[in-house]
Protein backbone atom coordinates (compact mmCIF):
# COMPACT_ATOMS: atom_id res chain seq x y z
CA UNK A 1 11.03 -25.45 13.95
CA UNK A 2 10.66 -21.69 14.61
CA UNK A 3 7.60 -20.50 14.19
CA UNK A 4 7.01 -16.55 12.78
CA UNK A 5 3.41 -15.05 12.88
CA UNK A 6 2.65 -11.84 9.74
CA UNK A 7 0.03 -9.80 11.17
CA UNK A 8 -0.98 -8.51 7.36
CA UNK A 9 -3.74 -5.44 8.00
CA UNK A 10 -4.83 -3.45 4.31
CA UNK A 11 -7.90 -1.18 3.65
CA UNK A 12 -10.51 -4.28 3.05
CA UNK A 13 -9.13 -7.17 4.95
CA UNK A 14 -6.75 -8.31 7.49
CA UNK A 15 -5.08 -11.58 8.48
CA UNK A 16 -2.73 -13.48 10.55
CA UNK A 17 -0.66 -15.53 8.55
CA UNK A 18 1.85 -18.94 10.22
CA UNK A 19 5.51 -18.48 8.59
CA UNK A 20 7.53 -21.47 8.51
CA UNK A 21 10.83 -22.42 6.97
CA UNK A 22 11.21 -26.25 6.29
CA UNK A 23 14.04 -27.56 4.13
CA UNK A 24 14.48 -24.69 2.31
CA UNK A 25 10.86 -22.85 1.56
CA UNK A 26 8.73 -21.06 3.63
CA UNK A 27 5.32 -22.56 4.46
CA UNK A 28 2.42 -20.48 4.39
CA UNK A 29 -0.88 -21.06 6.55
CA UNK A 30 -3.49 -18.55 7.46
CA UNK A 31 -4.43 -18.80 11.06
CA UNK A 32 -7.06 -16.33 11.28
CA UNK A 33 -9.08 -13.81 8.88
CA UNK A 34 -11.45 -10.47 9.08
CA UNK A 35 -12.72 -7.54 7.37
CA UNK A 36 -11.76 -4.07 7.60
CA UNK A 37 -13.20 -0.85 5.73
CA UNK A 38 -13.82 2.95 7.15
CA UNK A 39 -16.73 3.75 8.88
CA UNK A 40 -18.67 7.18 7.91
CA UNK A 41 -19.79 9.11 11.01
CA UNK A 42 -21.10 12.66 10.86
CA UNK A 43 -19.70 13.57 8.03
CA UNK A 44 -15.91 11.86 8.67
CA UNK A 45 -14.86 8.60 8.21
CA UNK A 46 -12.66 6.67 10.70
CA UNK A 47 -11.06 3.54 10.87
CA UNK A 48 -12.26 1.44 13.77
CA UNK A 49 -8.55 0.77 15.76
CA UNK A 50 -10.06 -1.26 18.59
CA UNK A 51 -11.36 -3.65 16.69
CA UNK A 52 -8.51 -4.25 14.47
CA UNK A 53 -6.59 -4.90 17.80
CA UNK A 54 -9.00 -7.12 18.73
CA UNK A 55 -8.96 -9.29 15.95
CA UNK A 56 -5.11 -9.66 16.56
CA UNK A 57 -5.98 -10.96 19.96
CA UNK A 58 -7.93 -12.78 18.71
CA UNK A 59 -5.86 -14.88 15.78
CA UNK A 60 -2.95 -15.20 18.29
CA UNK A 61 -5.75 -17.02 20.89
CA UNK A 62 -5.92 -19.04 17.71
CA UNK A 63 -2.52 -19.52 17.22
CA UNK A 64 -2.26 -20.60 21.02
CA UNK A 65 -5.03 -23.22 20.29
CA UNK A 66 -3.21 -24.90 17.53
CA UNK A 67 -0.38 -25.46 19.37
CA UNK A 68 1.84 -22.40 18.70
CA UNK A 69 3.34 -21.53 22.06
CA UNK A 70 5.91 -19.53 21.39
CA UNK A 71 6.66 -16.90 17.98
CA UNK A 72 7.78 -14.32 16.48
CA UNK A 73 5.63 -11.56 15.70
CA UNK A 74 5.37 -8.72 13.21
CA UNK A 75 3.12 -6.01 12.07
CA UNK A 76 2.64 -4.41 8.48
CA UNK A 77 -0.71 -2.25 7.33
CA UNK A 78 -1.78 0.96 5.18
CA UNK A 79 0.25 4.24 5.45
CA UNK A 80 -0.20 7.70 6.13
CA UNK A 81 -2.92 7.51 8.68
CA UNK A 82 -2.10 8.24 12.68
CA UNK A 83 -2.97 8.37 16.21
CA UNK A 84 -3.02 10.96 18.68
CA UNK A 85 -1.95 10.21 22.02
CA UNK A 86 -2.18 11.72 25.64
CA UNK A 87 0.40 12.10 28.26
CA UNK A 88 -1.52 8.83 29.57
CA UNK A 89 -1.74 7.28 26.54
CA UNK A 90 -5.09 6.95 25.82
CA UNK A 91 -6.80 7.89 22.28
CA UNK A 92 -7.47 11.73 21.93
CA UNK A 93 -9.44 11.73 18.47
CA UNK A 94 -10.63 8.44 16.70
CA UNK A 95 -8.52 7.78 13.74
CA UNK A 96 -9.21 9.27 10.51
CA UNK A 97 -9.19 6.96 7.08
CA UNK A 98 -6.98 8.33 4.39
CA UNK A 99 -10.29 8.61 2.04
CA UNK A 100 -11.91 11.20 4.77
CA UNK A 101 -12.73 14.09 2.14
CA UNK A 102 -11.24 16.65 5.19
CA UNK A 103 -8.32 17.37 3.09
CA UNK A 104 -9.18 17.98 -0.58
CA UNK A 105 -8.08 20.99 -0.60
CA UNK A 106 -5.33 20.61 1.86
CA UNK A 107 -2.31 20.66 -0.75
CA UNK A 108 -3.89 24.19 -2.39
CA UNK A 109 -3.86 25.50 1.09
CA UNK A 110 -0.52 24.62 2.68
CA UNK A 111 1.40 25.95 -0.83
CA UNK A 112 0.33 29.09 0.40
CA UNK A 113 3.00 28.97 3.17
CA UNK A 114 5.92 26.60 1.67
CA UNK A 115 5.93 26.16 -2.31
CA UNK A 116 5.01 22.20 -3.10
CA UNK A 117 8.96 21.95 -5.01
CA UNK A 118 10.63 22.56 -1.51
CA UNK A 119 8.47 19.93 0.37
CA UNK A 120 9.56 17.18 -2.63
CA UNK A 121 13.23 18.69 -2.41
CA UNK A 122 12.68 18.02 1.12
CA UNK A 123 10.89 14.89 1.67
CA UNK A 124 11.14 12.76 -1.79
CA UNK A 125 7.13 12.16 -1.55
CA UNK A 126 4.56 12.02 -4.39
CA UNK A 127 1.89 14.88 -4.02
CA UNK A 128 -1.21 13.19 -2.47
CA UNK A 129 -3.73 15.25 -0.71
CA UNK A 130 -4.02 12.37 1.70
CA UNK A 131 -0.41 12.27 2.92
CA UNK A 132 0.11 12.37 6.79
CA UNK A 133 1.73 16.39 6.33
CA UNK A 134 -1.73 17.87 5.03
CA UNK A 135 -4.17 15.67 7.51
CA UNK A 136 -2.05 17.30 9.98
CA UNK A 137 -2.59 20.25 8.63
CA UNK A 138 -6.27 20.74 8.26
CA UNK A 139 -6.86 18.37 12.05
CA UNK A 140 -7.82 20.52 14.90
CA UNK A 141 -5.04 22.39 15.92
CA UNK A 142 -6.59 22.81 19.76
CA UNK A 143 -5.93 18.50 19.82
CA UNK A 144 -2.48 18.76 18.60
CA UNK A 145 -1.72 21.25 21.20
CA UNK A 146 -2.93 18.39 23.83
CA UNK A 147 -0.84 15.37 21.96
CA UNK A 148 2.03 14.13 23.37
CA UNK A 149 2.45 10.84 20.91
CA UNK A 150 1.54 10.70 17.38
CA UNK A 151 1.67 7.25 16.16
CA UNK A 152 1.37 5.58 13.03
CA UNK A 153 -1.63 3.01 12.61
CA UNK A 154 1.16 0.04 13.13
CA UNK A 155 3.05 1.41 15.35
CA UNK A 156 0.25 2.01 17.71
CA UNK A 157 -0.83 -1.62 17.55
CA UNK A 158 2.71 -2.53 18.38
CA UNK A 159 2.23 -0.33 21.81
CA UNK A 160 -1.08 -1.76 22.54
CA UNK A 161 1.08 -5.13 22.31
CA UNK A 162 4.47 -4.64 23.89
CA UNK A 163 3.57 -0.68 25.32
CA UNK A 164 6.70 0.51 23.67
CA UNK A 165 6.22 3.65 21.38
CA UNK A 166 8.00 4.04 18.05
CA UNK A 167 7.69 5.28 14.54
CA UNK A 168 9.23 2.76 12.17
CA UNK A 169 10.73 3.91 9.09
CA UNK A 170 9.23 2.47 5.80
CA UNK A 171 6.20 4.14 7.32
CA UNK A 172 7.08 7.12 8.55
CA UNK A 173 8.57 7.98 5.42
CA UNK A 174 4.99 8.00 3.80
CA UNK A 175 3.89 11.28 6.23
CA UNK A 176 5.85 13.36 4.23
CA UNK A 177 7.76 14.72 7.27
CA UNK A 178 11.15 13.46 7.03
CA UNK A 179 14.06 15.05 5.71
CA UNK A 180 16.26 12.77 2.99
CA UNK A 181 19.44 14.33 4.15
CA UNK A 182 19.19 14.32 7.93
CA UNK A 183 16.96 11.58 7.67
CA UNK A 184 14.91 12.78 10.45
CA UNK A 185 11.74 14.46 10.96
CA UNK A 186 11.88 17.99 9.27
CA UNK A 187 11.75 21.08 11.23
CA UNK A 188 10.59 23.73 8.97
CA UNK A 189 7.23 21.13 8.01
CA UNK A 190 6.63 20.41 12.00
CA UNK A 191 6.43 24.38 12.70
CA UNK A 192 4.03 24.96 9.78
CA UNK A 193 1.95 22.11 11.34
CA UNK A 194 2.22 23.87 14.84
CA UNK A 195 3.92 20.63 16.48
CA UNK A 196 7.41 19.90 18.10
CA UNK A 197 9.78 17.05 17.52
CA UNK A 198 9.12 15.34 20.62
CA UNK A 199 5.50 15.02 19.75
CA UNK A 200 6.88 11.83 17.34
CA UNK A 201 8.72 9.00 19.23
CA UNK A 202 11.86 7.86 17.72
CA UNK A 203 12.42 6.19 14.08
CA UNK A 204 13.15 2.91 14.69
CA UNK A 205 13.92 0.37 11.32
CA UNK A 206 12.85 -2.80 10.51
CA UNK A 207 13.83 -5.89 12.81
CA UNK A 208 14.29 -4.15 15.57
CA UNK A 209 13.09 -6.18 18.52
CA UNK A 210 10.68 -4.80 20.91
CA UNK A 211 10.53 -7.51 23.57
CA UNK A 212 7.61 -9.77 24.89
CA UNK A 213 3.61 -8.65 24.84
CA UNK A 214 2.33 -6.62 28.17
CA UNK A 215 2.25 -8.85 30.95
CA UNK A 216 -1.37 -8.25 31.22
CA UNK A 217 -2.43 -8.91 27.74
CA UNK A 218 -0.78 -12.61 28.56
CA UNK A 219 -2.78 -12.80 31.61
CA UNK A 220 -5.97 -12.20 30.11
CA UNK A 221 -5.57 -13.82 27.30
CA UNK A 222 -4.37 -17.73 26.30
CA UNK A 223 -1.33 -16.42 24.37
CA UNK A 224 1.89 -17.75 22.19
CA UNK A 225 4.90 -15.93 24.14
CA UNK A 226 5.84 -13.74 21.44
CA UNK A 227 8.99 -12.18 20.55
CA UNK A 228 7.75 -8.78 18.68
CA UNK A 229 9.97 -7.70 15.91
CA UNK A 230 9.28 -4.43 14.32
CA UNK A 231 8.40 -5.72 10.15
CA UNK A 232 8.35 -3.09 7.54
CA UNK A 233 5.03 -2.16 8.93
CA UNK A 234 4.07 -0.18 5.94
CA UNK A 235 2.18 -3.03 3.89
CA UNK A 236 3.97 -1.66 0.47
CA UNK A 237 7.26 -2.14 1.82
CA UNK A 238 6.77 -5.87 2.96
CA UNK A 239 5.21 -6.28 -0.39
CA UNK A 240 8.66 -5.17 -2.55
CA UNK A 241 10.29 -7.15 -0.04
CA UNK A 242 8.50 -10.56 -0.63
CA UNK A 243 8.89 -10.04 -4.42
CA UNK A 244 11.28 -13.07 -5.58
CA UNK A 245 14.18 -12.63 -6.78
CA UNK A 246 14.22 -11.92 -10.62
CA UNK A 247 17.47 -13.47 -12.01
CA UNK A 248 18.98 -11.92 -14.41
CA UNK A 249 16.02 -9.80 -15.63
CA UNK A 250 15.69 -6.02 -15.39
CA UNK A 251 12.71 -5.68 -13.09
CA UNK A 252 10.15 -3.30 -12.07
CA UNK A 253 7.54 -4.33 -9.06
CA UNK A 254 3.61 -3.96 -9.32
CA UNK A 255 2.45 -4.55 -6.09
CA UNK A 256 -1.19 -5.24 -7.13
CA UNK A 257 -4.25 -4.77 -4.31
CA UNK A 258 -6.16 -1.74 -3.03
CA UNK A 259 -3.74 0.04 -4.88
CA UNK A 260 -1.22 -0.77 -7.61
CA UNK A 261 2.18 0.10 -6.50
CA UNK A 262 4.34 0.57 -9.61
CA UNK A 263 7.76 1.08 -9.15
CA UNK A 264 11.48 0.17 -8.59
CA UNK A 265 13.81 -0.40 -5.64
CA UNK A 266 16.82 1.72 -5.31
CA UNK A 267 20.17 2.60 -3.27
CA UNK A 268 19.92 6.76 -3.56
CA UNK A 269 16.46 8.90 -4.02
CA UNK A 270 15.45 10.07 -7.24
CA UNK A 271 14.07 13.00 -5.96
CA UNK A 272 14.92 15.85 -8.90
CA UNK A 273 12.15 18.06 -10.60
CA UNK A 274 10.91 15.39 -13.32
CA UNK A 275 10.19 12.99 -10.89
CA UNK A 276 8.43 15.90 -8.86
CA UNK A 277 6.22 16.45 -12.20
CA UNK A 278 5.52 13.31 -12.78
CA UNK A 279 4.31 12.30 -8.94
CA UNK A 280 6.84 9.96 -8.16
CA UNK A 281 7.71 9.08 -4.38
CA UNK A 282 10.72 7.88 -2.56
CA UNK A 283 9.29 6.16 -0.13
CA UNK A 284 12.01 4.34 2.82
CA UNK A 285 12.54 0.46 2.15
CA UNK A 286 14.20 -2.01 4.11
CA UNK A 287 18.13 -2.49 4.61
CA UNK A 288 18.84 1.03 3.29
CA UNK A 289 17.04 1.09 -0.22
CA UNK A 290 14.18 3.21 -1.12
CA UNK A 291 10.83 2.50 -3.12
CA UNK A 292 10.77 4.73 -6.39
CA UNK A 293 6.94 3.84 -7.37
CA UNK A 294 4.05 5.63 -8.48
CA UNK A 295 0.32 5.49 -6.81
CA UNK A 296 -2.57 3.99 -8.85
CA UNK A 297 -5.67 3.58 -7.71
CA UNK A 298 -5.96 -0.23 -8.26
CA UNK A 299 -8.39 -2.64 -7.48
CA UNK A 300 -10.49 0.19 -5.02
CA UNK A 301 -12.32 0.43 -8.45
CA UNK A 302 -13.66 -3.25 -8.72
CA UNK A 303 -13.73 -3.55 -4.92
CA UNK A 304 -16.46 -0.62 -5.18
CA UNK A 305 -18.23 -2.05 -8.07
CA UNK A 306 -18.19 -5.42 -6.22
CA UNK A 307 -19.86 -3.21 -3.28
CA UNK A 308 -22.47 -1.44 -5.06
CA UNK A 309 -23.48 -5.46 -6.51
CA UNK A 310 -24.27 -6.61 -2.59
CA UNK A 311 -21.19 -8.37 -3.00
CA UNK A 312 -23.22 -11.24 -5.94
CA UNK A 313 -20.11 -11.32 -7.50
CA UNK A 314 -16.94 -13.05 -6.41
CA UNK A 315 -13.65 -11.00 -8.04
CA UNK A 316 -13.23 -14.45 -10.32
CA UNK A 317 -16.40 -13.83 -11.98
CA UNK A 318 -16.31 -10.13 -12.14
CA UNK A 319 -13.43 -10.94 -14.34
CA UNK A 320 -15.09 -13.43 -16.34
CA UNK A 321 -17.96 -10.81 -16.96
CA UNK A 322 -15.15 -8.44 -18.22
CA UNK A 323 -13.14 -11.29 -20.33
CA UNK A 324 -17.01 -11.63 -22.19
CA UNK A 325 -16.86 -7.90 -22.34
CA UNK A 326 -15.70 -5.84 -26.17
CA UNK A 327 -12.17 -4.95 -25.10
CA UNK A 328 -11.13 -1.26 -24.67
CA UNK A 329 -14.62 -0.13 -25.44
CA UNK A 330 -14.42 2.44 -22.62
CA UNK A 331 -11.59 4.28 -21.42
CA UNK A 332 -11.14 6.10 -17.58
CA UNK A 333 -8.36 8.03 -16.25
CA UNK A 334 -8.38 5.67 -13.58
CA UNK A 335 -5.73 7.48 -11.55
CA UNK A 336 -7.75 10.90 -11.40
CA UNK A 337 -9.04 12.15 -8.04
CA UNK A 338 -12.75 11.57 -8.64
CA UNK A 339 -12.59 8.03 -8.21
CA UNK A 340 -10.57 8.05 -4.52
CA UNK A 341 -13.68 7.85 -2.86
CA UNK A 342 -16.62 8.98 -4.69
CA UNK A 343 -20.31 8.71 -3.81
CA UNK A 344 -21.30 5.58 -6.44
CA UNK A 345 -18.15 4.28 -8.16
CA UNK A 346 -20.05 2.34 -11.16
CA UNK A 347 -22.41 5.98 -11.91
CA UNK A 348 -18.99 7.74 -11.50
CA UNK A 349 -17.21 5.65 -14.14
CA UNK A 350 -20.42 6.06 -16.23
CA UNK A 351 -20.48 9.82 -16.06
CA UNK A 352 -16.55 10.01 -16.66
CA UNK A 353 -16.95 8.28 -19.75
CA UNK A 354 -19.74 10.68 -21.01
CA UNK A 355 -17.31 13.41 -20.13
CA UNK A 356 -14.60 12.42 -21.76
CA UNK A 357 -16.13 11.56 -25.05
CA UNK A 358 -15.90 7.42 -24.40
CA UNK A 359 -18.93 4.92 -24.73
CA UNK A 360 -20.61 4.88 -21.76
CA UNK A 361 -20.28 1.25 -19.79
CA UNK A 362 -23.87 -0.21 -19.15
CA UNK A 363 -23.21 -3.77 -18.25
CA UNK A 364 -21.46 -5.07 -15.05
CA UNK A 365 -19.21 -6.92 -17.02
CA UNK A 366 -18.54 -3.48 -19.22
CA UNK A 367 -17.73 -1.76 -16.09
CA UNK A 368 -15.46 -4.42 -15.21
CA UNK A 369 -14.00 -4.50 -18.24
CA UNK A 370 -13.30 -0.44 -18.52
CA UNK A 371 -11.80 -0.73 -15.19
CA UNK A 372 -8.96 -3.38 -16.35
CA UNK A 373 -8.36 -1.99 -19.35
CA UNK A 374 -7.87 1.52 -18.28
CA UNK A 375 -5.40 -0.07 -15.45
CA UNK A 376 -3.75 -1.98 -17.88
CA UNK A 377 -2.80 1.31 -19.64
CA UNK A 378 -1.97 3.10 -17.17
CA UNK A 379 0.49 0.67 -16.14
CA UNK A 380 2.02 0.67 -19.61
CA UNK A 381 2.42 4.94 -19.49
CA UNK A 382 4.03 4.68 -16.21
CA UNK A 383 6.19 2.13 -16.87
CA UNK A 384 7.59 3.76 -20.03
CA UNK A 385 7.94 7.17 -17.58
CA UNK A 386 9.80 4.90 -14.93
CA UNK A 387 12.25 3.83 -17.52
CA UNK A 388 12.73 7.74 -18.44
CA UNK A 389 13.21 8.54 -14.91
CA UNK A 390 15.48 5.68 -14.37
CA UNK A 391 17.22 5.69 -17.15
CA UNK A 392 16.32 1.83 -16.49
CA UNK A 393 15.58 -0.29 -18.92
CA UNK A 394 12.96 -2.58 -17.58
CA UNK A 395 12.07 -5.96 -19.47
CA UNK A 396 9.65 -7.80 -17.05
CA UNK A 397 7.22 -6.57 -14.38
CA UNK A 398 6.68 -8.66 -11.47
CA UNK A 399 3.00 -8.69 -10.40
CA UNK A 400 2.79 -9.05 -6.89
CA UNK A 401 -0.20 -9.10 -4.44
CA UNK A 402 -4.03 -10.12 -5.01
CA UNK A 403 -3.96 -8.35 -8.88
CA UNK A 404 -1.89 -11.39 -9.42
CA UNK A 405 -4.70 -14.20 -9.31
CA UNK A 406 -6.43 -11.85 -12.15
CA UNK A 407 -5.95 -13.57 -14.90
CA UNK A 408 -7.62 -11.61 -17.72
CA UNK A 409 -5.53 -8.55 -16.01
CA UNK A 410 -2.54 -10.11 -15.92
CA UNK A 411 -2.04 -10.79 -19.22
CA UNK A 412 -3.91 -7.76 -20.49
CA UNK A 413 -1.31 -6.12 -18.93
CA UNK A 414 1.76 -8.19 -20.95
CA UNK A 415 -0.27 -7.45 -23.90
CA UNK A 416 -0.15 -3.88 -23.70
CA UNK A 417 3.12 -3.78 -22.58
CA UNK A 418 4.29 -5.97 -24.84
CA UNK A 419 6.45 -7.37 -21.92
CA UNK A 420 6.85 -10.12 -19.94
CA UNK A 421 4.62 -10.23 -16.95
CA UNK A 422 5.34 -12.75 -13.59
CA UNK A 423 2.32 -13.13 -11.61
CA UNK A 424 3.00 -14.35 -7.55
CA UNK A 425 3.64 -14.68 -4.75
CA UNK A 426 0.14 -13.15 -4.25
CA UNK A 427 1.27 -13.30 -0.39
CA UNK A 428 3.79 -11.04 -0.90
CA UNK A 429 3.05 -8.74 1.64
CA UNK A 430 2.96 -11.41 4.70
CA UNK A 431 6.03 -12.69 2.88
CA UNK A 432 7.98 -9.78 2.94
CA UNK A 433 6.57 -9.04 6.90
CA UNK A 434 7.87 -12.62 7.68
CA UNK A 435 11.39 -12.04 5.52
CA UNK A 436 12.39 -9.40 8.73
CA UNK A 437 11.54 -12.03 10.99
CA UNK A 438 13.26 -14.73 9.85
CA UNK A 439 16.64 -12.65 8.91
CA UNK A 440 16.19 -10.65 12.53
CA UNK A 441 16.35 -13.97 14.49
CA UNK A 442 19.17 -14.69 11.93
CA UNK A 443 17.56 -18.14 10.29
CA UNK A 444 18.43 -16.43 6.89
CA UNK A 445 21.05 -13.99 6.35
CA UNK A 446 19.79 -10.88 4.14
CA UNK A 447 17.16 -9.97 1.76
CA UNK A 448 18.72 -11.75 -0.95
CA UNK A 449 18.55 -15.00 0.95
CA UNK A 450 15.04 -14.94 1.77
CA UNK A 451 13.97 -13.48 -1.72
CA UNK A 452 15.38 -16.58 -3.31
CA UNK A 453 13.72 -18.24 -0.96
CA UNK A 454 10.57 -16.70 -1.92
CA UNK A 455 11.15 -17.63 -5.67
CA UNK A 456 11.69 -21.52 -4.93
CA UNK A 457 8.79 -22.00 -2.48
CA UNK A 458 6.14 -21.02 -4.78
CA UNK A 459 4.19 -21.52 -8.04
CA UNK A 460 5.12 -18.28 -10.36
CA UNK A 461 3.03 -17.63 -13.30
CA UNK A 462 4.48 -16.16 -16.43
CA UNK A 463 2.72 -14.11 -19.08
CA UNK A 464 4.44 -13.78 -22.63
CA UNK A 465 2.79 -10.35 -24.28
CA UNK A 466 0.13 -10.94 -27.41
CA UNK A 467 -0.29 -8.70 -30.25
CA UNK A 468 -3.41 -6.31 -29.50
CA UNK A 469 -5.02 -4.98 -32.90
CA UNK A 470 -4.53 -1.03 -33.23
CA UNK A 471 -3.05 -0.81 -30.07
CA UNK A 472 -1.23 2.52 -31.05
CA UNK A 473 -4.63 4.30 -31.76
CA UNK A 474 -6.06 2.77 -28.46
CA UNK A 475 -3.09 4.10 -26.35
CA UNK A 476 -3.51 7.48 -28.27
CA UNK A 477 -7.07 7.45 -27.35
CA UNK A 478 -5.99 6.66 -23.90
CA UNK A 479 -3.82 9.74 -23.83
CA UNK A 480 -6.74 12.13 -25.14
CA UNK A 481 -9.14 11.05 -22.20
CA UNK A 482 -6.50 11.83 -19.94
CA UNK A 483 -5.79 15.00 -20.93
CA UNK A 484 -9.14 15.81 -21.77
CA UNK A 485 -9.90 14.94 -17.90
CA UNK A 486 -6.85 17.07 -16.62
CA UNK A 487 -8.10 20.26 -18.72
CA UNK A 488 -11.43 19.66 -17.16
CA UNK A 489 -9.48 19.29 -13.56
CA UNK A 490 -7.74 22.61 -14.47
């Protein structure tokens, strides 16, 4: 029995999850768990890389313990954010956390030398101030000058592991620096950034090997003898690939966590001027597809709430709060800037709602409840501009990810769909990290393989859509506080 280890990093938590495949289904078991969230510092906030490493150490010392001696090993986490590098290799800057308010106006600024249309014509990706291409572009140019590696956050875990540099694809693709048509990184966007080609080690794809850990990471540490494999290290991508197959449905993908990933997979980028205006990204996939999806905030909403609480609630009983709650009492534009990372999440909903004309929430559970109902209908507007886009007609969306252990959301959402919702794997992400694993050391043959795998090794729930009373004056209503909030913006 072959044993494959998913080291699963996101913005809030991280884990090392056991992959096996026994008489036809994977087996799941998680080895080791820890938290993860920015740290503020002077003003900045940072991610704290050495720790992270050190709680893979860590769950592979684990691993050893329980009798895992030898593995396969693979990497997937957030995109976008990087690491500079010296000629020696060693750190030059800590490593800045996508929310770091450095680059609000980072977008406004760089238009001023290349119009936004020819850096979507370019690069396929959605307009987010955050993007790798304007933290770039606002960092200190005098520590550019002195970087000889920029890494990706997984990619630079991988060379703490195996010290092998790389940028692999799915993530790379999320900087907004590559070029659909050369598919390499594009020259034009590295001189406005001041940097040079060789600054970025090579793209590398998904199951590529890398070889065995450092020889002196195994002598200082009790570890499995691992065979690295390079997963589709950006956590979205393992996520679309550990959604089961959907036979003979017409499916769009909601991978559900942090943020809700709402999209479809595809051979050829959609990369014209609607999808420009309507902020849609063609981010890299595995096995030559790309992920046509849309950015919602997600679950960064509750997560905050839960915060601000002391962390009383559990997510379960935030959502049983909400389920108690009047439904679609108060309405947010829940994908709008303001809530990325402001000050007090629950007084921010609050004041958005006076703003915009809605009831203002006052209860936990009618904070909770404005948050899933204002997801819910977001997910219904983008799905209907997907299927424009498209020209797809889409009859079920596959929930994938933690969002799919939310009940009340889950079939909120078939409600106001009025489509069929699956719910599961909600391991999709260490599924999908494991899937290049297992087909790379060839115990399954493709994607297709392992995704029907995926289906027949675990519990799926369906939700069949109920009728919602006056739902056409609540999604109207929906539509006026959004564009009430965007003439405010403007």
């Amino acid at each position: 029995m072959t044993h494959h280890i998913a080291v699963d990093i996101g913005a809030s938590s991280g884990r090392l999850v056991l992959g096996t495949l026994q008489d036809g289904k994977i087996r799941l078991k998680e080895i080791h768990r820890f938290a993860n969230g920015f740290q503020e510092r002077d003003g900045s906030c940072f991610w704290d890389i050495d720790y992270l490493f050190g709680e893979i150490i860590s769950g592979l010392v684990k691993a050893k313990a329980e009798g895992i001696g030898q593995c396969t090993l693979g990497i997937d986490t957030w995109a976008v954010d990087y690491v500079l590098l010296d000629q020696a290799g060693n750190r030059i800057q800590e490593v800045y956390a996508y929310r770091d308010r450095r680059t609000e106006q980072a977008m406004q600024l760089l238009a001023e030398f290349i119009p936004p249309e020819d850096v979507y014509s370019k690069t396929g990706i959605q307009q987010l101030n955050f993007n790798t291409l304007y933290q770039l572009f606002v960092h200190d140019r005098e520590e550019l000058s002195r970087t000889d590696s920029i890494l990706m956050v997984p990619d630079y875990l991988y060379y703490l592991l195996t010290g092998k540099k790389g940028n692999e694809t799915t993530n790379a693709s999320t900087m907004q620096l590559l070029n659909l048509d050369t598919r390499d990184f594009d020259t034009e966007l590295l001189e406005l950034l001041g940097l040079r080609k060789e600054q970025f080690p090579g793209l590398i794809e998904p199951g590529t090997e890398l070889g065995s850990l450092r020889p002196e990471l195994m002598e200082q540490y009790d570890l499995p003898e691992c065979c690295v494999i390079v997963a589709a290290t950006h956590d979205t991508a393992s996520a679309v690939l550990g959604v089961p197959a959907a036979k003979g449905r017409h499916a769009a993908y909601l991978s559900s966590g942090t943020w809700s990933l709402l999209g479809v997979e595809l051979a050829q980028p959609l990369n014209d001027a609607k999808a420009m205006a309507a902020n849609y990204t063609n981010e890299w996939g595995a096995y030559g597809t790309f992920r046509f999806l849309k950015n919602i905030m997600g679950l960064w909403l509750i997560q905050e709430v839960r915060r601000l609480e002391g962390n009383r609630y559990s997510f379960a009983e935030l959502a049983d709060l909400a389920a108690a709650a009047e439904p679609f009492r108060s309405l947010i534009p829940c994908n709008h800037d303001r809530f990325l990372n402001p000050e007090h999440m629950i007084e921010e909903i609050q004041e958005a709602c006076e703003q915009y004309g809605e009831p203002v929430p006052e209860s936990i559970g009618q904070v909770a409840r404005c948050i899933f109902d204002s997801l819910a209908l977001s997910y219904r507007s983008y799905l209907e501009e997907l299927e424009q886009l498209t020209g797809e007609s889409l009859d079920i969306l596959q929930i994938v990810g933690g969002g799919a252990n939310n009940k009340l959301l889950c079939q909120l959402t078939a409600n106001v769909l009025g489509r069929d919702v699956s719910a599961g794997p909600t391991e999709s992400t260490a599924l999908g990290n494991l899937a290049v694993q297992v087909i790379s050391s060839d115990v399954l043959p493709d994607i297709k393989e392992a995704r029907e795998v995926i289906l027949n090794s675990f519990d799926i729930k369906y939700y069949k859509p109920e009728p919602i009373q006056d739902l056409d004056r609540i999604v109207e209503r929906w539509s006026k506080v959004n564009k009430t909030a965007e003439a405010q913006n403007n």
